[in-house]
C-alpha atoms as a PDB file:
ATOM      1  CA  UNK A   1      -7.758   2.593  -4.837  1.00  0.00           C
ATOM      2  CA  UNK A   2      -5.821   3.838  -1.587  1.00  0.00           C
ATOM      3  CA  UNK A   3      -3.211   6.403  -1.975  1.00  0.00           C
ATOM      4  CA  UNK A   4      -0.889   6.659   0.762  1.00  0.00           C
ATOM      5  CA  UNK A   5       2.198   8.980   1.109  1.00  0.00           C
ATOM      6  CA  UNK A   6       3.311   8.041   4.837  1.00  0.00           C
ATOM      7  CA  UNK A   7       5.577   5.275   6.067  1.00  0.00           C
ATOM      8  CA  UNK A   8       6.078   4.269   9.830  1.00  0.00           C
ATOM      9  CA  UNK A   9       6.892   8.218  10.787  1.00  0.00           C
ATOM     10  CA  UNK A  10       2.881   7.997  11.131  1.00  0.00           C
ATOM     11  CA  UNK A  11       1.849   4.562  11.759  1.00  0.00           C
ATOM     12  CA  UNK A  12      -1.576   5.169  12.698  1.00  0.00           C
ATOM     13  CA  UNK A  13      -2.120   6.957   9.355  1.00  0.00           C
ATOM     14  CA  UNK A  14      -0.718   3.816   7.683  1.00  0.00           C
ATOM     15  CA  UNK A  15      -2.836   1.738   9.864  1.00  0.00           C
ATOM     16  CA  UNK A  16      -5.989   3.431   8.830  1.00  0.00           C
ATOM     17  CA  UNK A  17      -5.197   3.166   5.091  1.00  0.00           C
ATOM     18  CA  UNK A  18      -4.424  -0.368   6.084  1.00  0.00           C
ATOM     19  CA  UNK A  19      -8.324  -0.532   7.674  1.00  0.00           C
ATOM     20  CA  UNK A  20     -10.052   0.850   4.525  1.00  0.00           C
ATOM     21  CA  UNK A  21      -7.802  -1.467   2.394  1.00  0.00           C
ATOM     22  CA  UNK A  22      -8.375  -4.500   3.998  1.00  0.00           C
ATOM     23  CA  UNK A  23     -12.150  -3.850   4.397  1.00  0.00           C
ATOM     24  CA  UNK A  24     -12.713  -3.412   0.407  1.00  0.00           C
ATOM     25  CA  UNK A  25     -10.251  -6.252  -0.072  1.00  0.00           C
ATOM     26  CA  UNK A  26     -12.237  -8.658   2.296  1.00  0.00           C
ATOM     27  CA  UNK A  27     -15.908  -7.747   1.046  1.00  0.00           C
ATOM     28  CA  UNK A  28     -14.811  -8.577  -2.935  1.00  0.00           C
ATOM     29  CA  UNK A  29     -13.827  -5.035  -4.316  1.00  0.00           C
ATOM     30  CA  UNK A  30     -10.292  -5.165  -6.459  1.00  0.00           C
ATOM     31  CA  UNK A  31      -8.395  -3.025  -3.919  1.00  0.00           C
ATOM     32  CA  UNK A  32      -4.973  -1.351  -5.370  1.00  0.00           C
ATOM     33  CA  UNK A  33      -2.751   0.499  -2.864  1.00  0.00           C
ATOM     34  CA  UNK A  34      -0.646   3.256  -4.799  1.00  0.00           C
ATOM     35  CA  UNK A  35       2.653   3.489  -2.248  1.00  0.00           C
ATOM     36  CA  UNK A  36       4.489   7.209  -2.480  1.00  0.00           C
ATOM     37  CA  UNK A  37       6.635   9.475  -0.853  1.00  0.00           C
ATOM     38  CA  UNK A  38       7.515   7.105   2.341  1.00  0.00           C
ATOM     39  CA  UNK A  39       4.698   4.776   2.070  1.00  0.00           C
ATOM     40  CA  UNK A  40       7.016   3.180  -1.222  1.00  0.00           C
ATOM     41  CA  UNK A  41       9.446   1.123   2.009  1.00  0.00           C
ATOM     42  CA  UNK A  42       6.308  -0.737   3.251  1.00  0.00           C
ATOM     43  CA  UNK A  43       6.649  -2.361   0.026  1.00  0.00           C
ATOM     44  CA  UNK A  44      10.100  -3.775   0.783  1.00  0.00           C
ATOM     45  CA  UNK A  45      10.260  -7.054   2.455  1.00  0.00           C
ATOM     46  CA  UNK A  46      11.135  -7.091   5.822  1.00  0.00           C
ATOM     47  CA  UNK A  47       9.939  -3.300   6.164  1.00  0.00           C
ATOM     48  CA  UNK A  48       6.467  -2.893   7.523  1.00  0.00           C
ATOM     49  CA  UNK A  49       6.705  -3.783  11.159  1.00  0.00           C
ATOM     50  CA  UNK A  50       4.674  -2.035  13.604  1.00  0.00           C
ATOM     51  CA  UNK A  51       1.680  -1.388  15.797  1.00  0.00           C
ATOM     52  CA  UNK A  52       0.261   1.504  15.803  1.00  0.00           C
ATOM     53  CA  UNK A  53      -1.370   1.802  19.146  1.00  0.00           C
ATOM     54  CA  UNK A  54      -2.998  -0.371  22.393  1.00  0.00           C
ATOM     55  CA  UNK A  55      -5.790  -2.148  21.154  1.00  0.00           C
ATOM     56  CA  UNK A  56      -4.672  -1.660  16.960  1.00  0.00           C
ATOM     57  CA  UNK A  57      -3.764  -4.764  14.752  1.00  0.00           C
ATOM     58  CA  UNK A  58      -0.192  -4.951  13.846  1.00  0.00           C
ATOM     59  CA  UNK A  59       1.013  -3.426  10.403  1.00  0.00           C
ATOM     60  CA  UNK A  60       2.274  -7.026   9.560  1.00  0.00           C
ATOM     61  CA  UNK A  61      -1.436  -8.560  10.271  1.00  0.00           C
ATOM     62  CA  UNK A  62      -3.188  -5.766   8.216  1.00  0.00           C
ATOM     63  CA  UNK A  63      -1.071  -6.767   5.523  1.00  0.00           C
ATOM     64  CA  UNK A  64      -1.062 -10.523   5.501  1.00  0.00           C
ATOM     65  CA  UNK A  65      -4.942  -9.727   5.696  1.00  0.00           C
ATOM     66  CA  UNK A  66      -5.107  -7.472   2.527  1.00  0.00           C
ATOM     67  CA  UNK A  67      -2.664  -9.630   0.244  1.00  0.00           C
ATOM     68  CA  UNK A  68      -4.712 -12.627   1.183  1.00  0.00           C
ATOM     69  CA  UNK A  69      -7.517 -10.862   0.162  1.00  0.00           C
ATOM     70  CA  UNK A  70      -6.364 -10.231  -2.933  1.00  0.00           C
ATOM     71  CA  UNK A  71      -4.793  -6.870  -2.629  1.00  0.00           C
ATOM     72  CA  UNK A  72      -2.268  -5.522  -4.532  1.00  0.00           C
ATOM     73  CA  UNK A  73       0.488  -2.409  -4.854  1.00  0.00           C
ATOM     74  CA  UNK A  74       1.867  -0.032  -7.180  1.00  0.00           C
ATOM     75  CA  UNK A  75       5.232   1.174  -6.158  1.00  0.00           C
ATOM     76  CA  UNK A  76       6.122   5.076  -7.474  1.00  0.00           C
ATOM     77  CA  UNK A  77       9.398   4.068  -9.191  1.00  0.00           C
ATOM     78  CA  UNK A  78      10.526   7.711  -9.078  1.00  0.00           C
ATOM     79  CA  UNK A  79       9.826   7.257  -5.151  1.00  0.00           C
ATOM     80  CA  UNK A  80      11.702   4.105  -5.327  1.00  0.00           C
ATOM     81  CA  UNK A  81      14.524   5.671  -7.204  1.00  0.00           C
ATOM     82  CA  UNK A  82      14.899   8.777  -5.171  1.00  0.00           C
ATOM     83  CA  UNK A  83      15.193   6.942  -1.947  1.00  0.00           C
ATOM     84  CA  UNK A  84      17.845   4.521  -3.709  1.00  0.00           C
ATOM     85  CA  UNK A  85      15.575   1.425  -3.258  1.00  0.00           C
ATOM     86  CA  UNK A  86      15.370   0.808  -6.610  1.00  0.00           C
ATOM     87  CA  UNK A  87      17.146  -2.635  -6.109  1.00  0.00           C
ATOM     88  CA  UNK A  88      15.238  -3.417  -2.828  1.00  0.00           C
ATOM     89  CA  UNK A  89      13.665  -6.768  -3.026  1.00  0.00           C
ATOM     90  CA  UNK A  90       9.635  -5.870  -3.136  1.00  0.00           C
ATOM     91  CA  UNK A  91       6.967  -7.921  -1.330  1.00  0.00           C
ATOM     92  CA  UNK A  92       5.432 -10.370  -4.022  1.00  0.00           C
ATOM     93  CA  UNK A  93       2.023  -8.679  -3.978  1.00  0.00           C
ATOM     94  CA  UNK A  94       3.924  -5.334  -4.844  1.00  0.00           C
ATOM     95  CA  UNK A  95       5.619  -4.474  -8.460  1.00  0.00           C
ATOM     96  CA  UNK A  96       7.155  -0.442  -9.420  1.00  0.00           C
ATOM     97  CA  UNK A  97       4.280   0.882 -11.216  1.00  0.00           C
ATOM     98  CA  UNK A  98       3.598   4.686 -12.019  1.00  0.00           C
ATOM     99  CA  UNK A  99       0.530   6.947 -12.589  1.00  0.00           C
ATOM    100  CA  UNK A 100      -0.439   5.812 -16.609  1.00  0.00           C
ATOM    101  CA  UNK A 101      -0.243   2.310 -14.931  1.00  0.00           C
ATOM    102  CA  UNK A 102      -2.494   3.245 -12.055  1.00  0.00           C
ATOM    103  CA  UNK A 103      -4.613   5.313 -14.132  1.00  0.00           C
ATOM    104  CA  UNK A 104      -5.143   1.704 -16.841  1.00  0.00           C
ATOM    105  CA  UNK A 105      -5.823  -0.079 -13.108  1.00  0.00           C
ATOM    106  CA  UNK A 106      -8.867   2.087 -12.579  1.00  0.00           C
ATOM    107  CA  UNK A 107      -9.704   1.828 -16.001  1.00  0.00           C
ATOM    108  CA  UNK A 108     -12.882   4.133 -18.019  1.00  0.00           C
ATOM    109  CA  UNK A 109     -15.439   3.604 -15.121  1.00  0.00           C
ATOM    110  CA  UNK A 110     -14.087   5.431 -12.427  1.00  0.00           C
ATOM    111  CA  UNK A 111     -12.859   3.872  -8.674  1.00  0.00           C
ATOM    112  CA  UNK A 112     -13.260   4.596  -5.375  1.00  0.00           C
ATOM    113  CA  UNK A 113     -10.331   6.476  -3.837  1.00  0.00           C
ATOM    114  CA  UNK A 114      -9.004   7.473  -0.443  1.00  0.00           C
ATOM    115  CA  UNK A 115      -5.880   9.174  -0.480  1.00  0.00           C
ATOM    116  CA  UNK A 116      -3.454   9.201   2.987  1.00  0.00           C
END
């Protein structure tokens, strides 16, 4: 499970959560990204576009990479609503889910988590 708070005003933080997701994704581990704060508009379609620095994959490659893989992300709907994008059409791997949701996700044997 990847928590991430930061949208494109730090793409190279995104692009490292982006890294750790796509690696458990791609070796077989149910990967959930939990998107808050500004992380919740790389969830809208059209949204994540960027590359982070010389020599780093693109934001749009990471993700292509980790929905492939199976990866999948929880929205904050309170983030959503506060930053009116409540009616902002979400990538297909993505769906407004809170905590209790992330919290059934993870489930009564613990996960893995890196928070951004």
């Amino acid at each position: 499970m990847i928590s991430l708070s930061t949208g494109l005003e730090d793409s190279e933080k995104v692009t490292v959560a982006f890294l750790v997701a796509v690696g458990a994704a791609e070796s077989g581990r149910p990967t959930l990204m939990f998107l808050t704060k500004e992380a919740v508009r790389l969830a809208v379609d059209g949204v994540a576009v960027a590359v982070a620095c010389d020599g780093c994959p693109s934001l749009t490659d990471l993700m292509k990479r980790y929905e492939a893989a199976g990866g999948r992300y929880y929205v904050c709907p309170i983030c959503l609503n506060a930053k009116r994008l409540d009616q902002a059409p979400l990538l297909d791997t993505a769906e407004a889910q809170g905590t209790v949701p992330m919290w059934a996700w993870i489930g009564d044997e613990g996960a893995t988590t890196f928070s951004y």
